[in-house]
Protein backbone atom coordinates (compact mmCIF):
# COMPACT_ATOMS: atom_id res chain seq x y z
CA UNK A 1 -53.03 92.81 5.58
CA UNK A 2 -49.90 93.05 7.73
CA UNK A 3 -49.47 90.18 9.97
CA UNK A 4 -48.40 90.41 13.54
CA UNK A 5 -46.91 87.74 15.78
CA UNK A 6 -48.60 89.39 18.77
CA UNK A 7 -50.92 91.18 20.43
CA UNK A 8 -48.18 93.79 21.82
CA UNK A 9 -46.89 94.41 18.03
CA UNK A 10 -50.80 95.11 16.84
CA UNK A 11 -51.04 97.20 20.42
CA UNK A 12 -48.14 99.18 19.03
CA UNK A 13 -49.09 99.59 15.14
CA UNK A 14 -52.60 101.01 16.80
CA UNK A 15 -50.82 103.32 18.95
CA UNK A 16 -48.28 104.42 15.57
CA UNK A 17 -51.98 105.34 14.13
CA UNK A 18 -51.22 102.15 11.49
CA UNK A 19 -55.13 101.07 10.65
CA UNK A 20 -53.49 97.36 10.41
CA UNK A 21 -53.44 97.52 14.37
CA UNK A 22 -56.98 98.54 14.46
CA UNK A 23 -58.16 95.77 11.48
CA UNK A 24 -56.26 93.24 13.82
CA UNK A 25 -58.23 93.53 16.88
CA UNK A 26 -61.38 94.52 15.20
CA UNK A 27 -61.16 90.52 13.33
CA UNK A 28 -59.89 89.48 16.34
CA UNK A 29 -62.34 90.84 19.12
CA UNK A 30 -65.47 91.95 16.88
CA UNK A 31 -67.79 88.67 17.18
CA UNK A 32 -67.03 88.95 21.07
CA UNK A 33 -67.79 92.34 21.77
CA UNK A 34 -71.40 92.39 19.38
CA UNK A 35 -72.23 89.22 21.74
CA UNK A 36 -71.51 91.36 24.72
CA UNK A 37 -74.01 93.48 23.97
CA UNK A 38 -76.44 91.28 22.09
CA UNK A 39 -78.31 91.19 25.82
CA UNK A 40 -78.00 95.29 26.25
CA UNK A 41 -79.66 95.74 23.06
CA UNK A 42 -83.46 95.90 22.07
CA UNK A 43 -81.96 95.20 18.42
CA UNK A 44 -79.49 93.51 16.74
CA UNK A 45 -78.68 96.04 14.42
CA UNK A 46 -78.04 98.02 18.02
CA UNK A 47 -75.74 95.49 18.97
CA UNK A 48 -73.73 96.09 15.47
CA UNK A 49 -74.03 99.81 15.47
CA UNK A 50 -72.72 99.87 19.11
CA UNK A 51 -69.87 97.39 18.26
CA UNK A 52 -68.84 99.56 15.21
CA UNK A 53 -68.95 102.58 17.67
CA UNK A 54 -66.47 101.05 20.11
CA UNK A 55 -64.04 100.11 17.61
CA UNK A 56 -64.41 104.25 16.26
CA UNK A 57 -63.78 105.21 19.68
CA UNK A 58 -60.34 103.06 20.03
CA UNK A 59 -59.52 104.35 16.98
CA UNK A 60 -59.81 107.88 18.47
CA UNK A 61 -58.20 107.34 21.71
CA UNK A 62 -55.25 105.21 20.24
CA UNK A 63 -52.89 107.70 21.28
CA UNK A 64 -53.50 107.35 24.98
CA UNK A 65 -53.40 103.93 25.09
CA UNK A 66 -51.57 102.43 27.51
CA UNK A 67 -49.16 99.21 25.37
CA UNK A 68 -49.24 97.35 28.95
CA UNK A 69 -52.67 97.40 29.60
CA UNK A 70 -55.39 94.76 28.25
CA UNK A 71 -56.80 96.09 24.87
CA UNK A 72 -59.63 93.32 25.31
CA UNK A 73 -60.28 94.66 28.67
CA UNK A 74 -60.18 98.20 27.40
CA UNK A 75 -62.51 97.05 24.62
CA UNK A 76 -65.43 95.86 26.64
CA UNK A 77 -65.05 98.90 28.96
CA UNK A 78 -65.50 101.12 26.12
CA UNK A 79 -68.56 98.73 24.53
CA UNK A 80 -70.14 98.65 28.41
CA UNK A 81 -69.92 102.55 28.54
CA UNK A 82 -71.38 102.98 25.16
CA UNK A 83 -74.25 100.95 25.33
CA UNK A 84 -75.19 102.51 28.96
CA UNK A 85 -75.30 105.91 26.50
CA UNK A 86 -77.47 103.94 24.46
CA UNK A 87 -79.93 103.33 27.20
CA UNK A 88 -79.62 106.63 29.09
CA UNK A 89 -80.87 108.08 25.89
CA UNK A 90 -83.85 105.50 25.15
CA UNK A 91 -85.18 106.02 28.35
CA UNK A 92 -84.63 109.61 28.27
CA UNK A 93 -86.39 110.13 24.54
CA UNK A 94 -88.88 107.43 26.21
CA UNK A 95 -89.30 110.00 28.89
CA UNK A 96 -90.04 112.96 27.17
CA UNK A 97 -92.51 110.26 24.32
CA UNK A 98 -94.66 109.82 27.81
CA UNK A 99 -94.72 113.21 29.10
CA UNK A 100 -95.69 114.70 25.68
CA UNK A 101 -98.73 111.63 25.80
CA UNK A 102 -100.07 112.44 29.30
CA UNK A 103 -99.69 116.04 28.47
CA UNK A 104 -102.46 115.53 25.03
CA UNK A 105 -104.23 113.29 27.37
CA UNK A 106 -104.71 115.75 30.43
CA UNK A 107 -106.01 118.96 29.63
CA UNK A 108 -106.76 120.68 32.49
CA UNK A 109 -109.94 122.59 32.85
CA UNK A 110 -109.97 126.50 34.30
CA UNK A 111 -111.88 123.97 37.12
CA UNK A 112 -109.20 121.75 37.58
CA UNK A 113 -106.66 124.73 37.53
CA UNK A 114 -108.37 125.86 40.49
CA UNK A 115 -108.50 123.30 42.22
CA UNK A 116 -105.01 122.61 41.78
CA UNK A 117 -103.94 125.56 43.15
CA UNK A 118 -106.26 125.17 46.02
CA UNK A 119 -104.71 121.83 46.51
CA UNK A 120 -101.03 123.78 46.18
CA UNK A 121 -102.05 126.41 49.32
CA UNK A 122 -103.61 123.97 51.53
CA UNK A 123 -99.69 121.97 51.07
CA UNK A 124 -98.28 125.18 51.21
CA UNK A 125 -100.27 126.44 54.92
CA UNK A 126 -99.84 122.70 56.30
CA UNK A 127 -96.05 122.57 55.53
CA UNK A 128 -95.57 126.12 57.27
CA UNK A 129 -96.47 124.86 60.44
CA UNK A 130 -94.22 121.62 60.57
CA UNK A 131 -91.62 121.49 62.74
CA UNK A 132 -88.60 122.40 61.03
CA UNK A 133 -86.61 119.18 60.68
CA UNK A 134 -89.77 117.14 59.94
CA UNK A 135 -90.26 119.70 56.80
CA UNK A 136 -86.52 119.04 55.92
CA UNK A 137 -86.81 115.12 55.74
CA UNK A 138 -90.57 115.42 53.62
CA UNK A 139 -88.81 117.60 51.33
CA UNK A 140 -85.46 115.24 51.38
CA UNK A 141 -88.26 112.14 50.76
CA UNK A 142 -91.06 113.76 48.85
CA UNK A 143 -89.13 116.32 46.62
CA UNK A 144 -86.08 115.12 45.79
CA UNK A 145 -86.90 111.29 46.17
CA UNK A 146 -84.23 110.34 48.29
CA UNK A 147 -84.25 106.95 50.09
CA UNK A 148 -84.67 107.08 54.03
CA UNK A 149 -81.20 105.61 54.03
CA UNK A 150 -80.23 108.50 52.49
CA UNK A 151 -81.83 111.21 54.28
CA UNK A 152 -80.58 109.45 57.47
CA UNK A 153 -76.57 109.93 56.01
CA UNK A 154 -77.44 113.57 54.72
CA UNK A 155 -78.90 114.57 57.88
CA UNK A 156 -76.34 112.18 60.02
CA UNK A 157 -79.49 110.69 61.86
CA UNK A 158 -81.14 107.07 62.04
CA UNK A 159 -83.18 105.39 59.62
CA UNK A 160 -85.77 104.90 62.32
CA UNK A 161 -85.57 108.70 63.08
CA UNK A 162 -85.75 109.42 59.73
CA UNK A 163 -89.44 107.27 59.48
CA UNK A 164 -90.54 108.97 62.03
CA UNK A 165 -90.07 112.31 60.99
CA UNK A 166 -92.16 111.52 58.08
CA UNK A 167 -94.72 109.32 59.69
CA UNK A 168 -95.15 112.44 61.87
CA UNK A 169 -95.96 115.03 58.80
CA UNK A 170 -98.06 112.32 57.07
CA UNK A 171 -99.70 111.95 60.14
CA UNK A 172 -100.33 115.94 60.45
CA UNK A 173 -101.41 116.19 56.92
CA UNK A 174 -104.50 113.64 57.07
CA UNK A 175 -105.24 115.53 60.50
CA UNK A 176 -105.29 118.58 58.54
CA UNK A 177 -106.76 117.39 55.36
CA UNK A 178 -109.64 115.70 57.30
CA UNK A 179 -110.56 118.81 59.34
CA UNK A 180 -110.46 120.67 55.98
CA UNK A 181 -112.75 117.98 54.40
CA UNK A 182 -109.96 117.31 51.51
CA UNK A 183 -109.60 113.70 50.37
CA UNK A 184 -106.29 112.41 51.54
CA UNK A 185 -106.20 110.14 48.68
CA UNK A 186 -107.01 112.67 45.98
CA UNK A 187 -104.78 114.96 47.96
CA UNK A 188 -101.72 112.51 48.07
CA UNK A 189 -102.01 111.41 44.41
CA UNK A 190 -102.32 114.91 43.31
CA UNK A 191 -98.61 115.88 44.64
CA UNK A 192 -96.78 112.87 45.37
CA UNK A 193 -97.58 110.19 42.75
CA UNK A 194 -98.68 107.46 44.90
């Protein structure tokens, strides 16, 4: 193994493509970056594989790196990014594991079907005679999830303004839903997961 008196000389060997660069900091930095992720990981064989990954991926971008920059720093960057990966996929493929489950466990009846849809035209004839900007911050809230903070910066309006927008349509959906002798709560959990 070729010796180097410092960091910059190893920075440099990396950057020439000479593997001695990469052996350097991978003896030097490998312990530290595993424990980094030790607490990201559900295993510790994650924690290795993930490790072994970053040090791949340095190996692969050594011609863009930068000789005055902080390989260490660059390091954990790269090991932060990859284990996020990691756990954007579990929880997507943990996702998808759950939907397939409820899907087994909930067949619908031709029964349930209908009442579904029945469910899906009473929403339907109760939303088409909402005021429009009340519709637009239910959708914003109900829909697409978005926070009241952030319906109040999409729409440039208050937070308060935004509540009461939707206090309003919840308010005009049990009106309507009670009239139509429709359980709010059946009706609620139904379409909005609450």
């Amino acid at each position: 193994m070729q010796r180097f008196t410092c960091d910059t000389e190893a920075i440099n060997a990396l950057i020439r493509s000479d593997m001695y660069g990469l052996e350097y900091f991978y003896n030097l930095y490998f312990q530290g970056v595993k424990s980094f992720l030790t607490p990201y990981c559900r295993l510790t064989a994650d924690a290795d594989e993930i490790t072994q990954d970053t040090f791949l991926k340095l190996w692969e971008m050594r011609k863009r790196i930068n000789p005055d920059q902080s390989l260490k720093n660059l390091l954990f960057t790269i090991a932060k990014n990859k284990a996020l990966d990691e756990l954007r996929k579990f929880k997507s493929h943990e996702a998808k594991l759950n939907f397939l489950e409820l899907s087994k466990d909930r067949s619908f009846s031709t029964f349930d079907e209908i009442i579904f849809a029945d469910y899906e035209r009473v929403l339907g004839t109760v939303l088409d005679h909402l005021p429009s900007r009340n519709l637009e911050v239910f959708n914003l809230s109900r829909k697409e999830h978005l926070s009241n903070k952030d319906i109040s910066l999409q729409l440039n309006i208050s937070v308060k303004a935004v509540e009461k927008h939707i206090s309003k349509t919840l308010s005009h959906l049990r009106i309507f839903l009670k009239n139509h002798q429709i359980s709010c709560f059946i009706f609620f959990t139904t379409f909005f997961n609450l």
